[in-house]
C-alpha atoms as a PDB file:
ATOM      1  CA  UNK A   1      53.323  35.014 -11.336  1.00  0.00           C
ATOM      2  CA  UNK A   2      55.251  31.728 -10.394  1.00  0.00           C
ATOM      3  CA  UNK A   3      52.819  28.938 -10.218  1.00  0.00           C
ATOM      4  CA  UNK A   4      53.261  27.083  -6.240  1.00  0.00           C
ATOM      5  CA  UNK A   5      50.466  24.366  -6.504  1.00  0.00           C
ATOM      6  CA  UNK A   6      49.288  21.741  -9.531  1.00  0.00           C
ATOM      7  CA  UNK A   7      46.447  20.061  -7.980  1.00  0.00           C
ATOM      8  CA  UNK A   8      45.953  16.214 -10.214  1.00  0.00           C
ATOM      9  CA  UNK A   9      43.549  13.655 -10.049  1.00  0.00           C
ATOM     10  CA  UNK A  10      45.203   9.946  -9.839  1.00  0.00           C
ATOM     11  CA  UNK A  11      43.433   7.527 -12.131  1.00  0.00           C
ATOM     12  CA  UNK A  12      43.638   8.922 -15.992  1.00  0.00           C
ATOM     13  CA  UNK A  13      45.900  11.423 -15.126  1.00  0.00           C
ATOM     14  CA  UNK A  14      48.530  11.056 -13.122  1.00  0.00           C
ATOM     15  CA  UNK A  15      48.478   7.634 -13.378  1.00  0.00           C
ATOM     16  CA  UNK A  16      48.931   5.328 -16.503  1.00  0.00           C
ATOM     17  CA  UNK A  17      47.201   1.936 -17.380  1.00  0.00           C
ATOM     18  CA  UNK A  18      47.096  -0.140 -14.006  1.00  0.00           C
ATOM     19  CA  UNK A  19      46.575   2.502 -12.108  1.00  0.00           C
ATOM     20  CA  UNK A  20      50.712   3.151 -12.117  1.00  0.00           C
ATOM     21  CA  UNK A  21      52.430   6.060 -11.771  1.00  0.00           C
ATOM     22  CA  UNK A  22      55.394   4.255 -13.941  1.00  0.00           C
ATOM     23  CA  UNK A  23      53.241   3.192 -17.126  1.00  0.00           C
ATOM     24  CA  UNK A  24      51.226   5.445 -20.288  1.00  0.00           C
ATOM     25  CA  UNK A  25      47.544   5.333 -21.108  1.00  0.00           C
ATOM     26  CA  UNK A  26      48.681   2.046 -23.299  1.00  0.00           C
ATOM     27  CA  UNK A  27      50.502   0.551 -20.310  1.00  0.00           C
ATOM     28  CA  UNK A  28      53.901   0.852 -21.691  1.00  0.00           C
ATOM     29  CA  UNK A  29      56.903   1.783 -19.062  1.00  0.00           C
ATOM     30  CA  UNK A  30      57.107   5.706 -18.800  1.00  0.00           C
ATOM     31  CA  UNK A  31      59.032   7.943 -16.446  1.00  0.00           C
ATOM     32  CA  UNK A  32      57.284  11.068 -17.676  1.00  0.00           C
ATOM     33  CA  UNK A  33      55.254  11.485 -14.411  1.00  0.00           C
ATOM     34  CA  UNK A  34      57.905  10.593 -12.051  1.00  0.00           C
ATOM     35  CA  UNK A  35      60.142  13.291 -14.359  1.00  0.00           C
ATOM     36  CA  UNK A  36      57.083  15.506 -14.048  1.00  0.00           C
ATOM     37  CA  UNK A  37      57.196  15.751 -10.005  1.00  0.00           C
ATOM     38  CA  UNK A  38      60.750  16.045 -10.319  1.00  0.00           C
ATOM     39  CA  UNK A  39      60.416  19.483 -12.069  1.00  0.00           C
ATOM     40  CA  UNK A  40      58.092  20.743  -9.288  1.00  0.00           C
ATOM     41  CA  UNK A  41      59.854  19.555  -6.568  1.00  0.00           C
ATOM     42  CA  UNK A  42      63.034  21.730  -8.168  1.00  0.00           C
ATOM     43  CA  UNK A  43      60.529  24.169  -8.914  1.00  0.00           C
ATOM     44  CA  UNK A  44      58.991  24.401  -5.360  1.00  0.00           C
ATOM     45  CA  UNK A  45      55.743  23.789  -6.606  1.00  0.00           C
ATOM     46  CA  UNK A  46      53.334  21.686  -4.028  1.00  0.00           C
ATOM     47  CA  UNK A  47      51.714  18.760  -5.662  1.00  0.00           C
ATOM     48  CA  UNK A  48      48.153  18.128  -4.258  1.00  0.00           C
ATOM     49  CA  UNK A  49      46.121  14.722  -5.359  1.00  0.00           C
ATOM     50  CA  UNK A  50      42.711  15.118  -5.414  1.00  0.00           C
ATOM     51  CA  UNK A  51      40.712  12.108  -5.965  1.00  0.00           C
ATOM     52  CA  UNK A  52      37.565   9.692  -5.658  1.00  0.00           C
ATOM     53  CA  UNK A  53      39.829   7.387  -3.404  1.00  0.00           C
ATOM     54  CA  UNK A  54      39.281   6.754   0.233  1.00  0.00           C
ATOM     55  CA  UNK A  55      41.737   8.859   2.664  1.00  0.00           C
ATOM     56  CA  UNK A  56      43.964   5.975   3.918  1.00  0.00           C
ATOM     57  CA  UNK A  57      44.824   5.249  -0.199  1.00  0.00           C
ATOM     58  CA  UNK A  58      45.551   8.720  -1.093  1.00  0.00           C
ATOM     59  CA  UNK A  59      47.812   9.095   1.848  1.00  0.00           C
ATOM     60  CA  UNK A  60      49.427   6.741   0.641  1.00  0.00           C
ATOM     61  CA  UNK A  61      49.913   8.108  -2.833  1.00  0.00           C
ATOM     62  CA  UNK A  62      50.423  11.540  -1.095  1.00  0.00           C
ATOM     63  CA  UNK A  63      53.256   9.769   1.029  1.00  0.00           C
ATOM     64  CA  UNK A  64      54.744   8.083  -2.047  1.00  0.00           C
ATOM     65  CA  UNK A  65      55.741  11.223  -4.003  1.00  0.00           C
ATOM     66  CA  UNK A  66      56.593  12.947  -0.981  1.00  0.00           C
ATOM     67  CA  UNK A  67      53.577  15.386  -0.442  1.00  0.00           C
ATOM     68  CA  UNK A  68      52.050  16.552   2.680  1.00  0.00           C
ATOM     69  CA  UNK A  69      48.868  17.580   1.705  1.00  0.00           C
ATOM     70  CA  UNK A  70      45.769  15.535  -0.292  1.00  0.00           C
ATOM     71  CA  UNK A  71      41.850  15.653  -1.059  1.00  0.00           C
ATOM     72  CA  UNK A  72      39.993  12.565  -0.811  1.00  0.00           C
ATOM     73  CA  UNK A  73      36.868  11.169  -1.786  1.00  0.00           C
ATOM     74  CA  UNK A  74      35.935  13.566  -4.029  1.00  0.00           C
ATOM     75  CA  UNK A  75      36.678  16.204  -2.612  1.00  0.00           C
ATOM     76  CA  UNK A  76      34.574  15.041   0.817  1.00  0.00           C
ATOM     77  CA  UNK A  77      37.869  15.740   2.814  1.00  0.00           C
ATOM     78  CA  UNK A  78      41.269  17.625   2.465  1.00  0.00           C
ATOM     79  CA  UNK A  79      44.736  16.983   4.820  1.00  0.00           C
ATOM     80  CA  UNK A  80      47.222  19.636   5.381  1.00  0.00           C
ATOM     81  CA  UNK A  81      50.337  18.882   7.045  1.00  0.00           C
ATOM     82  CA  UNK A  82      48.377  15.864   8.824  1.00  0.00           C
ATOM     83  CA  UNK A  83      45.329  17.963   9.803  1.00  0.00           C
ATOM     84  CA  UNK A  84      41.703  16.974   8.862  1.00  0.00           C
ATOM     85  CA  UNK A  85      39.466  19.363   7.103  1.00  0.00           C
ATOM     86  CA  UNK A  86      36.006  17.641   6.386  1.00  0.00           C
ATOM     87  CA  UNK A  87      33.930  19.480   4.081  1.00  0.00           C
ATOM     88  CA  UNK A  88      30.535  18.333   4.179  1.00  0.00           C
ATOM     89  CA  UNK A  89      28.659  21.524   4.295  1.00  0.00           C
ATOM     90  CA  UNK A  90      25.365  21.608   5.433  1.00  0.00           C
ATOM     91  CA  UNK A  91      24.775  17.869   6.026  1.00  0.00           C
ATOM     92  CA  UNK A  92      24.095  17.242   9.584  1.00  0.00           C
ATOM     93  CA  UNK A  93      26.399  14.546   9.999  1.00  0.00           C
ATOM     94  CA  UNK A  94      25.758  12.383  12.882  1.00  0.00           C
ATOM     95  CA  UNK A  95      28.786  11.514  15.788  1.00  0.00           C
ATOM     96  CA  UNK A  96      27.846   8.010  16.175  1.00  0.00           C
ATOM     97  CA  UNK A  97      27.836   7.089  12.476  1.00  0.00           C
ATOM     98  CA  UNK A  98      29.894   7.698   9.359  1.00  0.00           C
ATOM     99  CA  UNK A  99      28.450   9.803   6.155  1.00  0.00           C
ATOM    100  CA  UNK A 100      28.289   6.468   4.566  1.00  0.00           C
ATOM    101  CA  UNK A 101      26.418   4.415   7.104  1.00  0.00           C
ATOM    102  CA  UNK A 102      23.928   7.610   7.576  1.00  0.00           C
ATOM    103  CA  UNK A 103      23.002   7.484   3.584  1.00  0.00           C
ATOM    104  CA  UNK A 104      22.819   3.653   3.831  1.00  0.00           C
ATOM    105  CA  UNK A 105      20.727   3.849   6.586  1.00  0.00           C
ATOM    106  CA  UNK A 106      18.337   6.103   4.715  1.00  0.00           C
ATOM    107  CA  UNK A 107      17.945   3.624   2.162  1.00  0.00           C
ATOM    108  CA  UNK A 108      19.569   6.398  -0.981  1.00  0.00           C
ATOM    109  CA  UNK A 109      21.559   3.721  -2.997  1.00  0.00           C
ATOM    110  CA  UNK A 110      19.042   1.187  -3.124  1.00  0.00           C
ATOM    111  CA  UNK A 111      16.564   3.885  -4.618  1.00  0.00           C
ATOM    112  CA  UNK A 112      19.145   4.739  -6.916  1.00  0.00           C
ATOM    113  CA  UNK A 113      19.616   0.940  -8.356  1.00  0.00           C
ATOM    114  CA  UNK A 114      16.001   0.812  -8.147  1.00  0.00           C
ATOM    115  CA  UNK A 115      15.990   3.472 -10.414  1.00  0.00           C
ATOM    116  CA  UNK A 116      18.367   2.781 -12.638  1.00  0.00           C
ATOM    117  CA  UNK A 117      18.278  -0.949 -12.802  1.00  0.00           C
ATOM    118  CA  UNK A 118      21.098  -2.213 -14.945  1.00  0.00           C
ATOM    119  CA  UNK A 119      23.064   0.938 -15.618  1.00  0.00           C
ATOM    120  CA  UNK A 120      24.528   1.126 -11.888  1.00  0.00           C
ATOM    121  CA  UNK A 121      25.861  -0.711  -9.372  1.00  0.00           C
ATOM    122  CA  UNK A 122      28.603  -0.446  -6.347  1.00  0.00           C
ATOM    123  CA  UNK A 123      32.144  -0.211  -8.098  1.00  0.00           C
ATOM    124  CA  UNK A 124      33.118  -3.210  -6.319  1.00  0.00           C
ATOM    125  CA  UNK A 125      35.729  -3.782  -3.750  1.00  0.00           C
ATOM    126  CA  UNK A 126      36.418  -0.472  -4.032  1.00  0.00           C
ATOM    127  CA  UNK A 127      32.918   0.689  -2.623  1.00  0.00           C
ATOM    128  CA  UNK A 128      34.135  -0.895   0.679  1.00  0.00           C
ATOM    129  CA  UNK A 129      35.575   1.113   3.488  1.00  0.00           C
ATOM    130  CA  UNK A 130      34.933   4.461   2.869  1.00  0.00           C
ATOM    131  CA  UNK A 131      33.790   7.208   5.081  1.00  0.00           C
ATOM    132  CA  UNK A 132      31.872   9.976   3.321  1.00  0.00           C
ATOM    133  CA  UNK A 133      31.136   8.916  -0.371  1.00  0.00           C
ATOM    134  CA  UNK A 134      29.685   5.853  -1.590  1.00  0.00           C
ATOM    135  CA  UNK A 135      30.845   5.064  -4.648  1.00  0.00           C
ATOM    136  CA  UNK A 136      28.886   3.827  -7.685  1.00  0.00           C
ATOM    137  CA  UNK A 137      30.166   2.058 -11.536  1.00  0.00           C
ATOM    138  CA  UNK A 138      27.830   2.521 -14.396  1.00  0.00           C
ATOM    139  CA  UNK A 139      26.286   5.064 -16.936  1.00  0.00           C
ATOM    140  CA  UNK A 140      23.550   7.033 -15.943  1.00  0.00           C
ATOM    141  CA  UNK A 141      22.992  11.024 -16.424  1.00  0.00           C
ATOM    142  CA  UNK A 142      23.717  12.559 -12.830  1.00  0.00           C
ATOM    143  CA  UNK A 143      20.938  15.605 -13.438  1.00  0.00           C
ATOM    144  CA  UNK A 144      18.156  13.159 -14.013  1.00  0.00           C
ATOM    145  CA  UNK A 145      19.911  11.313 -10.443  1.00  0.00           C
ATOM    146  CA  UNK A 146      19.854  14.647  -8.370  1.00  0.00           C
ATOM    147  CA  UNK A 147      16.533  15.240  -9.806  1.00  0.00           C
ATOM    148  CA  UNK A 148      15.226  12.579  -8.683  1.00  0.00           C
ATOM    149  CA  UNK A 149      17.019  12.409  -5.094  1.00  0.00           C
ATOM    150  CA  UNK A 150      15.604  15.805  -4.340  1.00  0.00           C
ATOM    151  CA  UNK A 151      12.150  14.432  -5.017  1.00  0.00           C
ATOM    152  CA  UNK A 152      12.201  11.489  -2.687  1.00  0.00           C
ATOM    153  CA  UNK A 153      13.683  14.025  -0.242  1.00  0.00           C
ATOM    154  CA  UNK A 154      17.631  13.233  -0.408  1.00  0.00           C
ATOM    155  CA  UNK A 155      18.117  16.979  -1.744  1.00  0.00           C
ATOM    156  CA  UNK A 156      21.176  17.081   0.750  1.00  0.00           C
ATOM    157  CA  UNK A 157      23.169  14.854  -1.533  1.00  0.00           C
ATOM    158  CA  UNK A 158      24.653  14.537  -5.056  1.00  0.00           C
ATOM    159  CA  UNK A 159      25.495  12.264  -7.358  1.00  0.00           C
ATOM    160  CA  UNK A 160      28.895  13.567  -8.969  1.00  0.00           C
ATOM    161  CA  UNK A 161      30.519  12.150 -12.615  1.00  0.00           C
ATOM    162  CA  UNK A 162      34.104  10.990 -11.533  1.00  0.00           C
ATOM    163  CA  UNK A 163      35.158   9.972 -15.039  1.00  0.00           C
ATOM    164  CA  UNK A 164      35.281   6.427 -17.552  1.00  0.00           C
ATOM    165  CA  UNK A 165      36.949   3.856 -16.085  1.00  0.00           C
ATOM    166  CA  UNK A 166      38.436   0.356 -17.618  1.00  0.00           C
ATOM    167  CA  UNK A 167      35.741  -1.693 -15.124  1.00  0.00           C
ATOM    168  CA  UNK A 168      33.531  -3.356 -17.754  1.00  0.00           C
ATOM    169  CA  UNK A 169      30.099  -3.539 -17.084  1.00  0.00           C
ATOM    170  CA  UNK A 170      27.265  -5.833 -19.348  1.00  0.00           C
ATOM    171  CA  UNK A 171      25.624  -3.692 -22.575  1.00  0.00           C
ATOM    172  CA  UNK A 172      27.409  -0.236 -21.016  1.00  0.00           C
ATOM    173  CA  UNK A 173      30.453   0.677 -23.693  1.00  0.00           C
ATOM    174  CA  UNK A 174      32.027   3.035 -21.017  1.00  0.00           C
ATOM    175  CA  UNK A 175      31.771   2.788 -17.673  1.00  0.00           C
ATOM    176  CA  UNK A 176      31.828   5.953 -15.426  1.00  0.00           C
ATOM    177  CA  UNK A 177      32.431   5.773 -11.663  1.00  0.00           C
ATOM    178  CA  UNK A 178      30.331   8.064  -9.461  1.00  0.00           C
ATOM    179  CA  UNK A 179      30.498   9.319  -6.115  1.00  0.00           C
ATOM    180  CA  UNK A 180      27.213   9.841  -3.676  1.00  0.00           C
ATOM    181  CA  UNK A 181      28.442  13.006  -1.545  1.00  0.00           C
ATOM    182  CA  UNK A 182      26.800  15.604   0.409  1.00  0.00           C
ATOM    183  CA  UNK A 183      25.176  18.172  -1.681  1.00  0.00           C
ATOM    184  CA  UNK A 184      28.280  20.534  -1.249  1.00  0.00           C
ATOM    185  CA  UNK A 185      31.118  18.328  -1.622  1.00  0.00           C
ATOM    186  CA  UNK A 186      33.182  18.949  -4.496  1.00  0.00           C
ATOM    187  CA  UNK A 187      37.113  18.924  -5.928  1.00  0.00           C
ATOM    188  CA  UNK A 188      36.586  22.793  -6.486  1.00  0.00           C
ATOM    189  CA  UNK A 189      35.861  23.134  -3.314  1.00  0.00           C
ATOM    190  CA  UNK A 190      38.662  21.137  -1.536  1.00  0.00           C
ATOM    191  CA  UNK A 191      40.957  22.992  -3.945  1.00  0.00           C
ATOM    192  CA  UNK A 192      39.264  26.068  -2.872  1.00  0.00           C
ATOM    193  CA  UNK A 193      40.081  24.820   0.846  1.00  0.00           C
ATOM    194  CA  UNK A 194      43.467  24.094   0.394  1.00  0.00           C
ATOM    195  CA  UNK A 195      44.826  26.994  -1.701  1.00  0.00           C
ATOM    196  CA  UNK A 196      42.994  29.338   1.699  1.00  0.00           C
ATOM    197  CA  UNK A 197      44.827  27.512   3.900  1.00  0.00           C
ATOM    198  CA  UNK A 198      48.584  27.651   2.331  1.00  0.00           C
ATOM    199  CA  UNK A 199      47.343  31.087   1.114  1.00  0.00           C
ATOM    200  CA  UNK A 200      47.779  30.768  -2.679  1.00  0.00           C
ATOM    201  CA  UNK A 201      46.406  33.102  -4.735  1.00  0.00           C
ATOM    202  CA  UNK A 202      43.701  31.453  -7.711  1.00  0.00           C
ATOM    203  CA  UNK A 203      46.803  32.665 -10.040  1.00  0.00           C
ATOM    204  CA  UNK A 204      49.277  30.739  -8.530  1.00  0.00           C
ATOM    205  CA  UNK A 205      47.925  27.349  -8.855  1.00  0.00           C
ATOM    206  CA  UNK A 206      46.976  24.914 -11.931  1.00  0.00           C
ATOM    207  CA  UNK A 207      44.750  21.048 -11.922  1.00  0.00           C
ATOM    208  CA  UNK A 208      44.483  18.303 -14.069  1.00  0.00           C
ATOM    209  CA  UNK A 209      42.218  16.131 -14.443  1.00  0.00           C
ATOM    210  CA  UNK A 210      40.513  14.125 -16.735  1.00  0.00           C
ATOM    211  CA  UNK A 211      36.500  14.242 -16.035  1.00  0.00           C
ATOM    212  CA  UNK A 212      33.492  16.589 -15.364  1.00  0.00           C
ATOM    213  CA  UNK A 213      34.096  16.231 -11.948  1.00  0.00           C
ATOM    214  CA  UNK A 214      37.856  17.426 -12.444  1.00  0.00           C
ATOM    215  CA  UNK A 215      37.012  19.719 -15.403  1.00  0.00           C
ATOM    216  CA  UNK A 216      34.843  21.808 -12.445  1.00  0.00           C
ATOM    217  CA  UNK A 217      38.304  22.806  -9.968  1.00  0.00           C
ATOM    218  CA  UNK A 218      38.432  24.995 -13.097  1.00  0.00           C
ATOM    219  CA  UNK A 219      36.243  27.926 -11.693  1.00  0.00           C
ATOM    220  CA  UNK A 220      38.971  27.833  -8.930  1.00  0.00           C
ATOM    221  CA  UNK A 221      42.624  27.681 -10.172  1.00  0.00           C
ATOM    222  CA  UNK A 222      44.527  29.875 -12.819  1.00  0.00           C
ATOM    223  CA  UNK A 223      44.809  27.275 -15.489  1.00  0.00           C
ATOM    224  CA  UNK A 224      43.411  24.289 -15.729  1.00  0.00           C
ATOM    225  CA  UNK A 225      44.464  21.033 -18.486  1.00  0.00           C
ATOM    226  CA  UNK A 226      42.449  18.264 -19.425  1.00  0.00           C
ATOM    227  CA  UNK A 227      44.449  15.337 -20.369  1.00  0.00           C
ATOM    228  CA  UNK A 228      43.603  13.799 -23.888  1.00  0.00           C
ATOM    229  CA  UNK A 229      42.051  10.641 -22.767  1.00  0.00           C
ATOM    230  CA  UNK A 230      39.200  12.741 -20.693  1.00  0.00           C
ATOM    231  CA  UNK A 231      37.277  14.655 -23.991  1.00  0.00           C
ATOM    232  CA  UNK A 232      38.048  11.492 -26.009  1.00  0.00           C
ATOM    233  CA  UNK A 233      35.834   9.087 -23.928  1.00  0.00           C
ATOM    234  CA  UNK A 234      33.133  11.363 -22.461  1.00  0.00           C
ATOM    235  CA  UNK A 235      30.952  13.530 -25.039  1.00  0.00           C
ATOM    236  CA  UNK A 236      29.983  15.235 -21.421  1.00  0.00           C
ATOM    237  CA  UNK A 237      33.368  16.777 -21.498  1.00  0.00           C
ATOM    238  CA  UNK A 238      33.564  18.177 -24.766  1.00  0.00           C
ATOM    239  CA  UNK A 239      30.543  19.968 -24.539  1.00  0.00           C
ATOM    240  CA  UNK A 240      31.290  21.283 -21.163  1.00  0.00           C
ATOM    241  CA  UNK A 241      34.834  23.016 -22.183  1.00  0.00           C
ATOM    242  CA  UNK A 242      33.515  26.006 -23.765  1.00  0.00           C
ATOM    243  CA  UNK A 243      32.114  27.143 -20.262  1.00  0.00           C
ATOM    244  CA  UNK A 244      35.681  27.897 -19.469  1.00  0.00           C
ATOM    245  CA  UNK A 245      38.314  30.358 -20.872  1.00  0.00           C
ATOM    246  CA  UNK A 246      40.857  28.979 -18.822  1.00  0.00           C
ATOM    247  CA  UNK A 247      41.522  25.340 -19.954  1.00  0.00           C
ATOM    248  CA  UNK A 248      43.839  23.709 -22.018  1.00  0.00           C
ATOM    249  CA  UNK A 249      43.308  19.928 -23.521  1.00  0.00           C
ATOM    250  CA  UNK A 250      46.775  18.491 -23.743  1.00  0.00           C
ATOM    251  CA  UNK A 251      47.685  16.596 -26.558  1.00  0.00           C
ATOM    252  CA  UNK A 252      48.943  13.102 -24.744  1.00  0.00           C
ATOM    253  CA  UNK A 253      47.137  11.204 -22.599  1.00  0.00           C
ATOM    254  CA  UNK A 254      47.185  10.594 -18.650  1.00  0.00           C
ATOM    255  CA  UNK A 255      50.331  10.339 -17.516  1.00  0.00           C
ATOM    256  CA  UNK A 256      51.701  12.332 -20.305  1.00  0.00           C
ATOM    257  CA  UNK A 257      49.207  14.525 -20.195  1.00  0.00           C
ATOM    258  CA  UNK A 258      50.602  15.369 -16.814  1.00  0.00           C
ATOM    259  CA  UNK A 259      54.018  15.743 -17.932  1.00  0.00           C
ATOM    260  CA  UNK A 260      53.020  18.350 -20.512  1.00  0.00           C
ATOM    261  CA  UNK A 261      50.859  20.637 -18.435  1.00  0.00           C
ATOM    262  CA  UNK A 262      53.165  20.218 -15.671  1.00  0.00           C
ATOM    263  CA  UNK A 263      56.346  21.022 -18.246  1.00  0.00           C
ATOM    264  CA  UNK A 264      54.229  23.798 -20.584  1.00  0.00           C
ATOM    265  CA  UNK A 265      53.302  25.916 -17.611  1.00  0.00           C
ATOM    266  CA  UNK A 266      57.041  25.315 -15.424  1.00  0.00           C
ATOM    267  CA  UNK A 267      58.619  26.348 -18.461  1.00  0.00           C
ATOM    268  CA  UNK A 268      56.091  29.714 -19.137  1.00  0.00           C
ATOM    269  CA  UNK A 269      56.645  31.017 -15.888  1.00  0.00           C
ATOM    270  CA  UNK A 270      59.059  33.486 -14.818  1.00  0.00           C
ATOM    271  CA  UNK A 271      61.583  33.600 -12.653  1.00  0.00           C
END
């Protein structure tokens, strides 16, 4: 069945060092992604970005490479054809105030750095601006964090593992950036979202990614590849893969990475 949608996450996948689109994992000057997007576009294969990012940046990035659709922050929110989809779930969001301001107001990520003093802090200025997801640098286990929000009564959010990131933080090897959503928020299930609204069959549709996070949209999507880089930095990863029979860990990293599911699965499929 002819694949019509690759879903990709933007920083360690689609993007090299620098957050670039034109450099590797090292940094060094590549056209593989750009050559990459060219294939699908020829193909008529949607690209979809799903990231962490807030929703002005990724349409941005979405606008860049030509695409009319993205999912931001985490999967809090998804834009088709310049419509709005928020996908909060259950949370009982409130008119007069954004996601963000309503879990600040509650007092949630001061708990959380009470809690895990040293090993987490706002991923700075990126933790600015955003609407439904605050977002968090550091390296803490997110089951002991949603354990413990559900006891001081925050069991309508989540603390989700976006992946390592190059931000450096003091006595922490690899830093991890994390996202505080609503409890149902997820990249599955803005990919889920998506696919219902274009009406793409699970089969017809691959993601790559390069964290737990990412690793998840799995459950949702044909085929799913995990660029090098992701297993290689996060022990969380390579444990998790056996809980799928549908993924594929690509032998380059990030950018690369992208090129070769992208190119391994374009050239597979028939007709």
């Amino acid at each position: 069945m002819p694949v019509r949608a690759v879903y990709t996450d933007l920083d360690g996948t689609l993007l090299g060092k620098g957050a670039s689109l034109f450099t590797d994992y090292e940094g060094r000057f590549s056209m593989n992604q750009a050559k990459a997007l060219q294939a699908c576009d020829r193909a008529g294969v949607e690209v979809v970005l799903m990231s962490g990012r807030r929703r002005v940046q990724v349409h941005e990035d979405a606008r860049i490479i030509g695409q009319p659709s993205f999912i931001f922050e985490a999967g809090s929110g998804v834009v088709v054809d310049g419509e709005l989809s928020l996908l909060l779930g259950d949370f009982e969001a409130d008119s007069e105030m954004t996601v963000v301001e309503q879990v600040s107001a509650r007092g949630v990520p001061d708990l959380l750095f009470d809690r895990f003093e040293g090993r987490l802090e706002f991923h700075e200025p990126w933790h600015l601006d955003r609407e439904t997801s605050h977002l968090f640098r550091g390296s803490i286990d997110t089951d002991e964090a949603n354990e413990f929000l559900a006891e001081r009564g925050h069991g309508d959010l989540r603390l989700l593992d976006n992946g390592a990131i190059g931000r450096p933080m003091p006595g922490i090897e690899i830093t991890h950036a994390y996202h505080l959503v609503p409890k149902a928020v997820s990249k599955a299930g803005a990919v889920e979202a998506h696919a219902r609204i274009r009406g793409y069959s699970r089969e017809e549709t691959i993601a790559v990614g390069d964290s737990l996070e990412d690793l998840d949209v799995a459950r949702v999507v044909g085929r799913f590849f995990m660029v090098a880089n992701g297993p290689e930095r996060d022990s969380g990863i390579r444990g998790a893969l056996g809980r799928f029979d549908n993924v594929t860990v690509t032998e380059a990293r990030a950018g690369d990475g992208f090129y070769e599911a992208v190119v391994s699965t374009l050239v597979a499929t028939p007709g």
